[in-house]
Protein backbone atom coordinates (compact mmCIF):
# COMPACT_ATOMS: atom_id res chain seq x y z
CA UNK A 1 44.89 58.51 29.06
CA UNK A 2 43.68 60.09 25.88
CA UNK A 3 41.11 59.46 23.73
CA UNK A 4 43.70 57.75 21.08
CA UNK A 5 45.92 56.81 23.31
CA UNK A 6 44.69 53.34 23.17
CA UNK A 7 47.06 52.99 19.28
CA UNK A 8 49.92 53.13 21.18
CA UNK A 9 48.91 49.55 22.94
CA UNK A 10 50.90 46.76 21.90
CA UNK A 11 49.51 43.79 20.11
CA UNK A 12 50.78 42.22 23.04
CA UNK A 13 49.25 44.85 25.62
CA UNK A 14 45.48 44.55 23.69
CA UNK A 15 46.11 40.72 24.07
CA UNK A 16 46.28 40.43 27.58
CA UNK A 17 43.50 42.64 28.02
CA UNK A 18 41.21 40.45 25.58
CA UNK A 19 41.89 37.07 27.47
CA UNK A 20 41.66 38.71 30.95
CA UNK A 21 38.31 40.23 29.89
CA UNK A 22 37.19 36.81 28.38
CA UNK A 23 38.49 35.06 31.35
CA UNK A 24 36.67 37.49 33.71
CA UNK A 25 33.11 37.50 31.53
CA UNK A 26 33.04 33.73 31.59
CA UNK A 27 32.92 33.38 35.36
CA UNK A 28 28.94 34.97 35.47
CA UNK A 29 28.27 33.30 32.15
CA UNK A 30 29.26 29.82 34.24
CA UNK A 31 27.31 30.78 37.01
CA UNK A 32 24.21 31.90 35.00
CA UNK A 33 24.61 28.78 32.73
CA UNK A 34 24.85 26.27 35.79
CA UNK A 35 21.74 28.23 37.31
CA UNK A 36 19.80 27.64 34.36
CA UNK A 37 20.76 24.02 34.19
CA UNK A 38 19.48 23.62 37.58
CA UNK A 39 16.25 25.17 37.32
CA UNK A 40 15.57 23.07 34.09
CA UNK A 41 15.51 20.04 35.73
CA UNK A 42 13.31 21.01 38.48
CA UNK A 43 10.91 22.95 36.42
CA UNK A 44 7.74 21.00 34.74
CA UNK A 45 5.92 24.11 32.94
CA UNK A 46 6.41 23.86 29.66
CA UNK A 47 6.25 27.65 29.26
CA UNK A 48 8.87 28.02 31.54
CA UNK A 49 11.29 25.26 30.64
CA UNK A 50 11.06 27.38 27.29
CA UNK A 51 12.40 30.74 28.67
CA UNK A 52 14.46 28.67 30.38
CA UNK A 53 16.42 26.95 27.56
CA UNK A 54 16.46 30.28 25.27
CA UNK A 55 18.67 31.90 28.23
CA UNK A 56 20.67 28.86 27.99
CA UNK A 57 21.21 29.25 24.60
CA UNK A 58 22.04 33.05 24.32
CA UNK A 59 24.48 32.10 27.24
CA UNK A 60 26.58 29.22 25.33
CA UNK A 61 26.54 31.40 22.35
CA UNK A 62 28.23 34.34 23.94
CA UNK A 63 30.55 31.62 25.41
CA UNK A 64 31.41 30.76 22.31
CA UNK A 65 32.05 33.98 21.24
CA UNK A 66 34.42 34.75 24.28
CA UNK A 67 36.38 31.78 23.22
CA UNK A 68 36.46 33.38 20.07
CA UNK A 69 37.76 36.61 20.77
CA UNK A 70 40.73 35.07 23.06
CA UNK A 71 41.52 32.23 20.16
CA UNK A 72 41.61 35.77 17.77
CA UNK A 73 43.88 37.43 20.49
CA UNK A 74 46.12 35.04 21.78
CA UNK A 75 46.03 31.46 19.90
CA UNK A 76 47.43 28.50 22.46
CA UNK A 77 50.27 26.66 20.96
CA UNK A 78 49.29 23.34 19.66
CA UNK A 79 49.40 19.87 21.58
CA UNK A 80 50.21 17.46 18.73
CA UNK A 81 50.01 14.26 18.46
CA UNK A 82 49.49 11.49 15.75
CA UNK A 83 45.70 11.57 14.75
CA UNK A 84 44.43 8.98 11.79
CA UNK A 85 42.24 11.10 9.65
CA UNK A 86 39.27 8.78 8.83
CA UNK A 87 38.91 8.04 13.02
CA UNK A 88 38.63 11.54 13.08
CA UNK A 89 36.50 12.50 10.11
CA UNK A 90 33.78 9.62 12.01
CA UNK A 91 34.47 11.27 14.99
CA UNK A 92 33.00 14.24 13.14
CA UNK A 93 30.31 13.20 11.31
CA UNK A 94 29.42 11.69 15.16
CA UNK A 95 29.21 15.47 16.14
CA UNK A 96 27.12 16.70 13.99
CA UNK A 97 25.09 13.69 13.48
CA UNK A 98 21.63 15.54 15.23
CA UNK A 99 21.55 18.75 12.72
CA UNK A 100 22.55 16.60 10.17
CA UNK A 101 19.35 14.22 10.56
CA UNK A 102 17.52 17.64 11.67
CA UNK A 103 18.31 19.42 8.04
CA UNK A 104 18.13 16.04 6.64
CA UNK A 105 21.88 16.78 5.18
CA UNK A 106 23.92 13.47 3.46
CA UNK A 107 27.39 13.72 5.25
CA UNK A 108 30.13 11.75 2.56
CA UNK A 109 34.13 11.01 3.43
CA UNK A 110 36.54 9.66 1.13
CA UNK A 111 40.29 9.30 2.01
CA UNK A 112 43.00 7.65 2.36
CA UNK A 113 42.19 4.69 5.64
CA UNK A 114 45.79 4.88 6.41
CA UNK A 115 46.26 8.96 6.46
CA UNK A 116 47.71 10.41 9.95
CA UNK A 117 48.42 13.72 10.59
CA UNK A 118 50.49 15.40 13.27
CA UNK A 119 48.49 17.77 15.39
CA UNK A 120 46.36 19.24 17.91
CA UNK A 121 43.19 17.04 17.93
CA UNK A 122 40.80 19.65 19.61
CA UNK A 123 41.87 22.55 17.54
CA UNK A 124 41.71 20.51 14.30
CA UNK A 125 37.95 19.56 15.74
CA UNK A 126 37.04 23.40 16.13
CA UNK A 127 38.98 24.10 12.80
CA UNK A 128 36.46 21.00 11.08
CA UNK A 129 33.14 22.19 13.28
CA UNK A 130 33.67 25.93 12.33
CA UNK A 131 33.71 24.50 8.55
CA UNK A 132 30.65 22.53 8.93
CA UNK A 133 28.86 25.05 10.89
CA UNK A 134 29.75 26.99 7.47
CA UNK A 135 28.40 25.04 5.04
CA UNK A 136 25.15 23.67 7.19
CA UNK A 137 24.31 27.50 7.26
CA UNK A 138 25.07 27.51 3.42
CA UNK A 139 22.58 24.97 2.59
CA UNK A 140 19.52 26.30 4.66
CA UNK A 141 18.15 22.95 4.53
CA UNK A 142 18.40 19.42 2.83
CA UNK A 143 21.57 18.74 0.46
CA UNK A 144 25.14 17.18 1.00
CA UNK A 145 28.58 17.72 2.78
CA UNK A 146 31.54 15.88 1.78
CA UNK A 147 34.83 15.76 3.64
CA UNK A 148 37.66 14.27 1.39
CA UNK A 149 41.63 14.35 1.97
CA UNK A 150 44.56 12.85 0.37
CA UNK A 151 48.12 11.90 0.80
CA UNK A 152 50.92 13.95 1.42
CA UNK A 153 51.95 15.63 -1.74
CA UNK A 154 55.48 17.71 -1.80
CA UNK A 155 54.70 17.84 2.01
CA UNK A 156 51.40 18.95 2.68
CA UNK A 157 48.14 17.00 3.11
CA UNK A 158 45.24 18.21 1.89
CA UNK A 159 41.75 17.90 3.13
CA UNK A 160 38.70 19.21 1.21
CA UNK A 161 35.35 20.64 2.80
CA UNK A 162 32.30 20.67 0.15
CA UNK A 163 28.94 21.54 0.32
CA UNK A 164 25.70 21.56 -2.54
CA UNK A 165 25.09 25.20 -1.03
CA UNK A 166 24.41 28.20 -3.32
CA UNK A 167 28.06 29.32 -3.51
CA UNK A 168 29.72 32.28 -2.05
CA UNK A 169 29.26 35.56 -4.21
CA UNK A 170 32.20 36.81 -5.99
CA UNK A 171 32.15 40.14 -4.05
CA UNK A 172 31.96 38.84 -0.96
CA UNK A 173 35.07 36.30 -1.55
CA UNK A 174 37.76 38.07 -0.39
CA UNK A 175 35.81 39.24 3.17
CA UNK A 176 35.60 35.59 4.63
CA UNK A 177 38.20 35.53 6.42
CA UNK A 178 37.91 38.88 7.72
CA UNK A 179 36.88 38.58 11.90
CA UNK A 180 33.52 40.08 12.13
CA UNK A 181 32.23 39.67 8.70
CA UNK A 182 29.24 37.64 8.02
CA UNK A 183 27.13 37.06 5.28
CA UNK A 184 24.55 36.15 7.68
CA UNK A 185 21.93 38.97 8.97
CA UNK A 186 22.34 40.97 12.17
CA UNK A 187 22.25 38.54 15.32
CA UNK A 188 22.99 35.17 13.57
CA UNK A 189 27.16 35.57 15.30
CA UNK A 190 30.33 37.69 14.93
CA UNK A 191 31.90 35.39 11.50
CA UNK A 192 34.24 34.13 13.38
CA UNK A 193 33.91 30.83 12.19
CA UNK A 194 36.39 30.66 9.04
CA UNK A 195 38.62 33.38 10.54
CA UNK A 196 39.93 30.81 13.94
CA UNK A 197 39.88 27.87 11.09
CA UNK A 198 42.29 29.45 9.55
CA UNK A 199 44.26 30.96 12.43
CA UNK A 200 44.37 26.98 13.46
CA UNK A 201 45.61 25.80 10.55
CA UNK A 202 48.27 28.69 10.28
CA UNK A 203 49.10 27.44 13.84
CA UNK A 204 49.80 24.38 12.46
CA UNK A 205 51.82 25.14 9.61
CA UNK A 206 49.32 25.45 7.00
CA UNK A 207 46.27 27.16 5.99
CA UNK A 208 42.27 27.45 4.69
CA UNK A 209 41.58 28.47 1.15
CA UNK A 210 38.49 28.26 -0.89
CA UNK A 211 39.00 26.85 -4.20
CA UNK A 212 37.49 29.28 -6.12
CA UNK A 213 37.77 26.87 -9.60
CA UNK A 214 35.31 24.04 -7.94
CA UNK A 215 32.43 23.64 -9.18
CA UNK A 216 30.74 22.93 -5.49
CA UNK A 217 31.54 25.42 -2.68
CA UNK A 218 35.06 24.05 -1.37
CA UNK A 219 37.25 24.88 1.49
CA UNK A 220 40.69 23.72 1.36
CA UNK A 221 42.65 23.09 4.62
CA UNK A 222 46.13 22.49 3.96
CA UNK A 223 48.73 21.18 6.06
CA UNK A 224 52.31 20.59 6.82
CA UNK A 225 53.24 16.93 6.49
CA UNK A 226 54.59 17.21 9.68
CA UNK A 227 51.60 19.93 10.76
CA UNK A 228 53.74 22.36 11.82
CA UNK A 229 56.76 20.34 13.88
C-alpha cells in the first residue's frame, strides 16, 4: 500500500478500523485501570496513593476518549424509550452534584413536570453531561447553569442549556462543533464534547445549536416529537 492509498478507504472501511482499534486499546486500559484500583486499596502512603490515583485518572480519560473516537466513527442506533424530562434533568443535576458543590455552581431547571420524550436514555445522558462538562469549564469557577425545556412546538421539543460563563468568541463560533477543536489549552481533551452531543441528537432526529441571540451562553438541543421514530 501507498503512502495515499489510505483516501481510497471507505467511510465504512476507516470505521471498522476505528472501533476495532478502540475495542483492542481498551482491553490494557481495563487491565491497567483494575490494577490500579487494586493497589489503591491496599496502599496506605499517602505519596503513593497519589501517583496512584493520577494513573487512574489519565487512564479513564483516554477511556473516554476511545469511546469518543468509536461514537465519532460508528454511532450505535438508539434504544428508545419513554423518558419524563424533569426525572431526568434530577437525575442530572444528581450527576454532577460533587463539581457542582466543588465550583460552588447554582444548578436551576424549569419545565414542563409532565414533558416525555422518546429516546435513548444513556445517549441523551452523555448528550446532557458533554453540555455540562461545557459550560462547568466555561465558568472556571462559581456562577449558574440552568437547564430549561418546553413543550412540543410544530413537533420538536426543545431543551435549553445556559451558563453565566464569559461567552464563546465570535471567531471561534463556527469551530465548536468541529471534532478536535478546543478552546481549551493543549492537554485539557480532544473537543469532543459538543461534537458526539450533536451526533446524538442528529441520531435522534434532531440537533444542538447555540443561540447566538441569548444574552447568556445557550445551547439548544432540539428534538423530534417523536425523537427520531
Amino acid at each position: 500500500m501507498g503512502p495515499n492509498d489510505y483516501k481510497s478507504l471507505s467511510p465504512e472501511l476507516l470505521a471498522e478500523f476505528s472501533a476495532g482499534a478502540g475495542h483492542d486499546l481498551n482491553n490494557p486500559l481495563a487491565a491497567i485501570s483494575g490494577r490500579v484500583q487494586m493497589m489503591l486499596r491496599e496502599e496506605s502512603d499517602p505519596a503513593k496513593r497519589a501517583d496512584l490515583a493520577v494513573i487512574l485518572t489519565q487512564v479513564k480519560r483516554a477511556q473516554e476518549m476511545i469511546s469518543d473516537l468509536r461514537l465519532t466513527s460508528r454511532p450505535p442506533k438508539p434504544q428508545k424509550s419513554e423518558i419524563l424530562l424533569k426525572a431526568f434533568v434530577e437525575d442530572l443535576r444528581e450527576s454532577w452534584a460533587d463539581a457542582f458543590r466543588e465550583q460552588k455552581v447554582e444548578f436551576l431547571a424549569n419545565g414542563p413536570t409532565d414533558l416525555y420524550i422518546n429516546a435513548d436514555e444513556t445517549q441523551m445522558m452523555v448528550l446532557f453531561r458533554a453540555l455540562i462538562k461545557n459550560s462547568l469549564r466555561a465558568l472556571g469557577g462559581a456562577g449558574f447553569i440552568r437547564v430549561s425545556w418546553d413543550a412540543p412546538k410544530n413537533g420538536r421539543v426543545k431543551i435549553l442549556v445556559s451558563d453565566s460563563g464569559p461567552g464563546i468568541l465570535p471567531e471561534i463560533r463556527p469551530l465548536i462543533f468541529d471534532p478536535y477543536f478546543s478552546s481549551y489549552q493543549s492537554g485539557r481533551g480532544l473537543g469532543f464534547g459538543l461534537t458526539k452531543a450533536r451526533i446524538i441528537a442528529q441520531m435522534h432526529g434532531g440537533d444542538v445549536t447555540l443561540d447566538e441571540s441569548a444574552v447568556e451562553t445557550t445551547f439548544v438541543v432540539e428534538l423530534g416529537a417523536d425523537s427520531g421514530n
